[in-house]
C-alpha atoms as a PDB file:
ATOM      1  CA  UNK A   1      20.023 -20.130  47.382  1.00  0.00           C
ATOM      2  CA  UNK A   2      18.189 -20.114  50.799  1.00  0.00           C
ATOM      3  CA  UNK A   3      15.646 -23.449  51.473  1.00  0.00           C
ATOM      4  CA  UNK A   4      12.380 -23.183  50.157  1.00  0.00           C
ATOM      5  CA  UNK A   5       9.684 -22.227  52.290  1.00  0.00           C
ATOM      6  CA  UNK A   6       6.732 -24.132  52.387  1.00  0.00           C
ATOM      7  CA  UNK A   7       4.483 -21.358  52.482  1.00  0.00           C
ATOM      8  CA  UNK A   8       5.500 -19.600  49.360  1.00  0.00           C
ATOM      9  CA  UNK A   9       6.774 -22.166  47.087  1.00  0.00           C
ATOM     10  CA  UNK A  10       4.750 -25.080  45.858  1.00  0.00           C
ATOM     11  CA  UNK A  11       1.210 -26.001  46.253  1.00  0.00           C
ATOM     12  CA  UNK A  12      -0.562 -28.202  48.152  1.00  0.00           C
ATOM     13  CA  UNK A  13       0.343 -32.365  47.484  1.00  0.00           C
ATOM     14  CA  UNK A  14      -3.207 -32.637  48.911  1.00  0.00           C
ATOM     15  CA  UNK A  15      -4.861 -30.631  45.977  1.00  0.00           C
ATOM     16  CA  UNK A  16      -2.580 -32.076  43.969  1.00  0.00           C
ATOM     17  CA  UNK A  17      -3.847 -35.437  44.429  1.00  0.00           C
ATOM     18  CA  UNK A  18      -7.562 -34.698  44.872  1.00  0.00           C
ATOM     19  CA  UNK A  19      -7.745 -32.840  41.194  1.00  0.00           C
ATOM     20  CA  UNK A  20      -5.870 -35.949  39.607  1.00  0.00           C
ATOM     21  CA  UNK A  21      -7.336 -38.839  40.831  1.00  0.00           C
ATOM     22  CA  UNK A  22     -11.009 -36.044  40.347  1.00  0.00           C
ATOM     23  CA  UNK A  23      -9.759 -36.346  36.568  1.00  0.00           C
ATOM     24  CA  UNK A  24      -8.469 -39.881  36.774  1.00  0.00           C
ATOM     25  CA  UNK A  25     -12.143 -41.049  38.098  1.00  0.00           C
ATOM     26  CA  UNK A  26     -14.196 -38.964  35.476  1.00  0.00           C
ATOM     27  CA  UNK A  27     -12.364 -40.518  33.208  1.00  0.00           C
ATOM     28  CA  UNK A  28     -12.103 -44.029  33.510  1.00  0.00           C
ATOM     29  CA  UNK A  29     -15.679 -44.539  35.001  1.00  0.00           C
ATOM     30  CA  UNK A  30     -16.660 -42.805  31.269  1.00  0.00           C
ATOM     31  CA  UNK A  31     -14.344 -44.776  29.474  1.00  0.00           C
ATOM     32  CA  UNK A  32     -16.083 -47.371  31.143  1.00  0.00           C
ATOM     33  CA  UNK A  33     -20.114 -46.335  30.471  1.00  0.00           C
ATOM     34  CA  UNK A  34     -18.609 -46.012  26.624  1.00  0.00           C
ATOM     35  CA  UNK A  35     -17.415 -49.482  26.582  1.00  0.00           C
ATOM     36  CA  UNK A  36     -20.961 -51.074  28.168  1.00  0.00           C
ATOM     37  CA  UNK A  37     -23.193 -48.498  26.290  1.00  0.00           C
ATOM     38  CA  UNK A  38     -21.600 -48.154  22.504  1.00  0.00           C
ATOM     39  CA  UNK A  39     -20.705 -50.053  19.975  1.00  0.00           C
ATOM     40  CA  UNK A  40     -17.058 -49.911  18.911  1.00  0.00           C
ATOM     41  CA  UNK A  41     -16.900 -47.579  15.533  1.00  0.00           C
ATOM     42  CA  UNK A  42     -21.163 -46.948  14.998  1.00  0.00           C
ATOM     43  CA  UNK A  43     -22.054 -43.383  15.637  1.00  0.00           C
ATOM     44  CA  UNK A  44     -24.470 -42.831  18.384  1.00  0.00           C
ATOM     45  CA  UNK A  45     -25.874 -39.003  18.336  1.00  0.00           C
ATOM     46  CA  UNK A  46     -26.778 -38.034  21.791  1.00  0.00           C
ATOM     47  CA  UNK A  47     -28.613 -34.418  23.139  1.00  0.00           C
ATOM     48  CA  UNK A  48     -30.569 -33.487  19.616  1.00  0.00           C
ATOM     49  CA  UNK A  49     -27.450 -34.221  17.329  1.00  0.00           C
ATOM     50  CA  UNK A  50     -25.164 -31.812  19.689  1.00  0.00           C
ATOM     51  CA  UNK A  51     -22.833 -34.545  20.609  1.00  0.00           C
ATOM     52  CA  UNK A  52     -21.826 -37.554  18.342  1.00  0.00           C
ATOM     53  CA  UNK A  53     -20.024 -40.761  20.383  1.00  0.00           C
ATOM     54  CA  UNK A  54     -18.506 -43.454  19.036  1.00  0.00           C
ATOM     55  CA  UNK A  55     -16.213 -46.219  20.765  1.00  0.00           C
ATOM     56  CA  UNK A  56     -12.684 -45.856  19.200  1.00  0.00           C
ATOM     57  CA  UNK A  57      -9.767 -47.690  20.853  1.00  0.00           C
ATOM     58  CA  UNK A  58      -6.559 -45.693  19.828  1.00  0.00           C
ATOM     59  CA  UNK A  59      -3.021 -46.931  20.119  1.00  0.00           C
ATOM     60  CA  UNK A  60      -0.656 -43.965  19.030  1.00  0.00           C
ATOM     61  CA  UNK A  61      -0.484 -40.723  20.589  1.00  0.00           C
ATOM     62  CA  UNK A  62      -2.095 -37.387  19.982  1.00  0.00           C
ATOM     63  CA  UNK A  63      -4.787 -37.752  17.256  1.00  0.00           C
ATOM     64  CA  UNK A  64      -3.786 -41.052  16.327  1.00  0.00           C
ATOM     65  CA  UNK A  65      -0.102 -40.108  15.691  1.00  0.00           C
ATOM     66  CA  UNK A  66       2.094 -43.339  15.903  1.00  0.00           C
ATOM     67  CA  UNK A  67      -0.188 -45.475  15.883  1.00  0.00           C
ATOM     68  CA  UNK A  68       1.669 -49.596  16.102  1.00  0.00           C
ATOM     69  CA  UNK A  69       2.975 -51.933  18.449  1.00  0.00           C
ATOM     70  CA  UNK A  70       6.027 -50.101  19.477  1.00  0.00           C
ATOM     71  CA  UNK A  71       3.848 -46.783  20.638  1.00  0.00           C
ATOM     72  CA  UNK A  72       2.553 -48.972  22.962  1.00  0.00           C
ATOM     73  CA  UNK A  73       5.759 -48.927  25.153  1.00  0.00           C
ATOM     74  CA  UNK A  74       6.774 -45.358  23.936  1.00  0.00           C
ATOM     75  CA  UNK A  75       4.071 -43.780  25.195  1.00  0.00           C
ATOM     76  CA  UNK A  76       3.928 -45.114  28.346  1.00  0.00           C
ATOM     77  CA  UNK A  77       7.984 -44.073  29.096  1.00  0.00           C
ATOM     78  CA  UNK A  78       7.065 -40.220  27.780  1.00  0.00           C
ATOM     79  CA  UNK A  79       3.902 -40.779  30.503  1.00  0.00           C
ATOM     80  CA  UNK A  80       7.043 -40.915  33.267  1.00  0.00           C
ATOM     81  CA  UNK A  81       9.322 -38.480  32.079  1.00  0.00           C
ATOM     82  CA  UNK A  82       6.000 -35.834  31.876  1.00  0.00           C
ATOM     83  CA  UNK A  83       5.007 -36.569  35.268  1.00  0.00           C
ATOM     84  CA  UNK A  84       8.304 -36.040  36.466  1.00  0.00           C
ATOM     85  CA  UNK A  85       7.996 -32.871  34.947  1.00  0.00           C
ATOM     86  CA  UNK A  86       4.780 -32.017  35.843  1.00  0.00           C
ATOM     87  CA  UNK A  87       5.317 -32.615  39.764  1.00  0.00           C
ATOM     88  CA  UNK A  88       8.274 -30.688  39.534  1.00  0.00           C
ATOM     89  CA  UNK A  89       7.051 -27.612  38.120  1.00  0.00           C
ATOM     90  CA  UNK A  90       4.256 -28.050  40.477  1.00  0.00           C
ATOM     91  CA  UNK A  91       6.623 -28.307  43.647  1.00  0.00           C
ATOM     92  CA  UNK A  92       8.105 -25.195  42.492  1.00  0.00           C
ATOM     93  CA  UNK A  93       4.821 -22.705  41.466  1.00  0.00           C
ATOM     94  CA  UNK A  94       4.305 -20.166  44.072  1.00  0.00           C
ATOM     95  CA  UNK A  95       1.191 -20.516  45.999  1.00  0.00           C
ATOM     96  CA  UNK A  96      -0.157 -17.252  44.432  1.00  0.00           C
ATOM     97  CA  UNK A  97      -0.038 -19.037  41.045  1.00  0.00           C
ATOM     98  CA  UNK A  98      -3.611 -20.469  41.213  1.00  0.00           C
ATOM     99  CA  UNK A  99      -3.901 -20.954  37.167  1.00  0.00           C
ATOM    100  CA  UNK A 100      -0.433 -23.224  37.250  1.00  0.00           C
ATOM    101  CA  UNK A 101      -1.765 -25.052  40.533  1.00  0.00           C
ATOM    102  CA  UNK A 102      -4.856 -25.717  38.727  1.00  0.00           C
ATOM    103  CA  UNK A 103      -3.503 -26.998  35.322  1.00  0.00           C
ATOM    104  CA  UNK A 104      -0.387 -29.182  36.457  1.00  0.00           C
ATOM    105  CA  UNK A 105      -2.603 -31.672  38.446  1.00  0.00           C
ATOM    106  CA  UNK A 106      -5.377 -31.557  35.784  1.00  0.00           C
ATOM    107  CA  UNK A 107      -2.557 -32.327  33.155  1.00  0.00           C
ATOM    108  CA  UNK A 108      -1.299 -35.130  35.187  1.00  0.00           C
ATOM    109  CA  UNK A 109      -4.336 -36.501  35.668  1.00  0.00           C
ATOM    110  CA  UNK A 110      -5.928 -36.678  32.306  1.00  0.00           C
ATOM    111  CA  UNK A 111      -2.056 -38.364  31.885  1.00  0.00           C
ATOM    112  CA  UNK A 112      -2.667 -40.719  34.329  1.00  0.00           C
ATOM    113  CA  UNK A 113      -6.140 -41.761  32.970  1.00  0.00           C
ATOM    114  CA  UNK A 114      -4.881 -42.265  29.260  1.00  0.00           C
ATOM    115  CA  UNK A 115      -1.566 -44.333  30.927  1.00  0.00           C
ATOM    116  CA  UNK A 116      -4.029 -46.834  32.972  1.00  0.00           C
ATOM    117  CA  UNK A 117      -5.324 -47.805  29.301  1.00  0.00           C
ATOM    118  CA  UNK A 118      -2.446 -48.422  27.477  1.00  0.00           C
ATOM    119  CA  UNK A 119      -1.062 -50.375  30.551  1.00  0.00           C
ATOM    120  CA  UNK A 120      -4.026 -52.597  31.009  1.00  0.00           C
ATOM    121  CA  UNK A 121      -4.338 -53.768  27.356  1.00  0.00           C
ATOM    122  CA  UNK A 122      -3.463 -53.627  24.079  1.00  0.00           C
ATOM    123  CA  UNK A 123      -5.990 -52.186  22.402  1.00  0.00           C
ATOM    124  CA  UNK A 124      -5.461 -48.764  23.092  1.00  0.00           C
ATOM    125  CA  UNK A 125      -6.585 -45.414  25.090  1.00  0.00           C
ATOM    126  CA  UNK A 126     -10.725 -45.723  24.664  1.00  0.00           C
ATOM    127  CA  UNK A 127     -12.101 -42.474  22.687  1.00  0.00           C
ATOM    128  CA  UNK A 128     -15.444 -42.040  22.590  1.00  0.00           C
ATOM    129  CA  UNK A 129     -16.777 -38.260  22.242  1.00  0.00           C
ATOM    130  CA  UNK A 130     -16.413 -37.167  18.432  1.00  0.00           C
ATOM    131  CA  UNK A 131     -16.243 -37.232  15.593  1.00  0.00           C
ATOM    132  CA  UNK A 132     -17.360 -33.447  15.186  1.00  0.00           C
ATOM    133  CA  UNK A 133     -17.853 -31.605  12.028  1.00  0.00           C
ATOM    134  CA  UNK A 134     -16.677 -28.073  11.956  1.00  0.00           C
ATOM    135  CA  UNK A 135     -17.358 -27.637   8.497  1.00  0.00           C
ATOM    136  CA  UNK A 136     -13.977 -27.169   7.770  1.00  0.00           C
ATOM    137  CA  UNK A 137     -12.362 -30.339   9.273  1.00  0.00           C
ATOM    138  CA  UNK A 138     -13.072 -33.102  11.467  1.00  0.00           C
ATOM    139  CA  UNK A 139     -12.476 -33.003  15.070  1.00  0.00           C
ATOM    140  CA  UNK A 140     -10.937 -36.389  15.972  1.00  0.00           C
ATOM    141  CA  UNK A 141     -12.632 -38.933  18.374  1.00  0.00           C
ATOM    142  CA  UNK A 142     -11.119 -37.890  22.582  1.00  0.00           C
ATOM    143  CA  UNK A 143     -11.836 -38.809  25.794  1.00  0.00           C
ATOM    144  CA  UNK A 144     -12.523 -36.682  29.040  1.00  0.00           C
ATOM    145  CA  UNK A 145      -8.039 -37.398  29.723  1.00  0.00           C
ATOM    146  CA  UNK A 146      -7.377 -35.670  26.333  1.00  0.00           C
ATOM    147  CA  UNK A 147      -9.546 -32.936  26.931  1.00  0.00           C
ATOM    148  CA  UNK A 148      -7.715 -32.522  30.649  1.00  0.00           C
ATOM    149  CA  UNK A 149      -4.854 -32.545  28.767  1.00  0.00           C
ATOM    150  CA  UNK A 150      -5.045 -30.706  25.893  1.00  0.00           C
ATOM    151  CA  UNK A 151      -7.309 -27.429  28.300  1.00  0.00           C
ATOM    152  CA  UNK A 152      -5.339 -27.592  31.045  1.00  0.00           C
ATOM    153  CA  UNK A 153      -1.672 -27.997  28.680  1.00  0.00           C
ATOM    154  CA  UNK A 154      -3.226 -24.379  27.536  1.00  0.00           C
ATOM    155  CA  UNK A 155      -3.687 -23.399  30.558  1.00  0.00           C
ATOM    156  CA  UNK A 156      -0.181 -23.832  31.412  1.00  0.00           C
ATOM    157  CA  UNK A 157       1.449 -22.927  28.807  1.00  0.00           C
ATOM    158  CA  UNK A 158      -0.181 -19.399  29.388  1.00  0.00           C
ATOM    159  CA  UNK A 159       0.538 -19.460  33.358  1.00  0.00           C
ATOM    160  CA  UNK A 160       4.125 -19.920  32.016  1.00  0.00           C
ATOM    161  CA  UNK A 161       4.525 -17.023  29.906  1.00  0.00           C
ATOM    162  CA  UNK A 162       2.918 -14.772  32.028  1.00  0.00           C
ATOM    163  CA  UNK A 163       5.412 -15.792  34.416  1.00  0.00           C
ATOM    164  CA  UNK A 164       8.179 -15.271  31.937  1.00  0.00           C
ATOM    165  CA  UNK A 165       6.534 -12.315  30.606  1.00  0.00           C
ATOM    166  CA  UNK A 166       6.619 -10.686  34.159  1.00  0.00           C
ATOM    167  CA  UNK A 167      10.130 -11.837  35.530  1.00  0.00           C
ATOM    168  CA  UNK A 168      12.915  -8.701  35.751  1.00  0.00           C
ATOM    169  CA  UNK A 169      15.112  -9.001  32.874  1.00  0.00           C
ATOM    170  CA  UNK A 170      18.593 -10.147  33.500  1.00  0.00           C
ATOM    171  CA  UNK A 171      20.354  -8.568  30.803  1.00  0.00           C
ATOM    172  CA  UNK A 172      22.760  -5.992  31.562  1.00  0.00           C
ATOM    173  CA  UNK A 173      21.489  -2.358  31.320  1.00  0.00           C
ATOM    174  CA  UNK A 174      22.713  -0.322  28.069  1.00  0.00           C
ATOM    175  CA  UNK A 175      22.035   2.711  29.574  1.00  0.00           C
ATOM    176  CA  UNK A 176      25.422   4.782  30.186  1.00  0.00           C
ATOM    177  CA  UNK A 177      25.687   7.652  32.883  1.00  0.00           C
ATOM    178  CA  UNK A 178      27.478  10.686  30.599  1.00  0.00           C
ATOM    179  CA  UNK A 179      29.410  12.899  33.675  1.00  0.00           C
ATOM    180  CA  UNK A 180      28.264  16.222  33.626  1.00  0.00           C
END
């Protein structure tokens, strides 16, 4: 396999950095309004009932999965091992791939964001947008990391199959050439 060449593999470790520390900043400077401004676990409706917030610290993962002392350590570990993945799928995107160069960074950030609350104190990631009503279910409490996150893991997981959708296929060709 030749080298890689810095002008067609891999994106920019500058825009890498400058859309995860953009996330990283959003969301710990409104983790941190939440925490001065609400009160942890009363309902505050803001913008004529459109968006409900209320302070929730959460120690498991995802929605509250996991939730205990021991999550506290897991979920920091799985923080590494995704990064590691996330920088390199991101060293290896082509620089055409604007949609993967996009999400990666905004993944790791929101990542990054959540892992700076676990690893400052017990309590938890701080959630503060949510509950919302659907009418059919309740939409758990999230932060501006989760939201990152959970777009942006979209986001990639559609950059990635259109990638695999569009690669040649390897498999050997079934077609036979009959002599004439």
């Amino acid at each position: 396999m030749p080298p890689r060449s810095k002008s067609t593999r891999g994106g920019s470790w500058w825009v890498f950095a400058a859309i995860a520390i953009a996330v990283v900043g959003l969301d710990q400077s409104t983790k941190a309004w939440a925490m001065k401004s609400l009160a942890y676990g009363a309902p505050t409706v803001f913008k004529a009932g459109f968006l409900p917030l209320t302070l929730h610290f959460n120690t498991g993962g995802l929605w509250g999965i996991g939730s205990g002392t021991l999550t506290r350590w897991f979920f920091p570990g799985a923080t590494a091992v995704a990064m590691i993945v996330l920088f390199q799928i991101y060293r290896t995107t082509a620089t055409g791939d604007r949609l993967k160069l996009f999400a990666v960074p905004m993944v790791a950030g929101g990542a990054a964001g959540n892992l700076i609350d676990r690893l400052r104190w017990d309590r938890g990631v701080v959630d503060f947008l949510g509950p919302f009503d659907l009418g059919f279910m309740i939409w758990p409490i999230f932060n501006v990391a989760d939201m990152a996150i959970s777009c942006c893991t979209i986001l990639l997981v559609i950059a990635l199959w259109r990638e695999g959708a569009s690669a040649p296929s390897e498999a050997p060709s079934t077609d036979l050439e009959i002599p004439s």
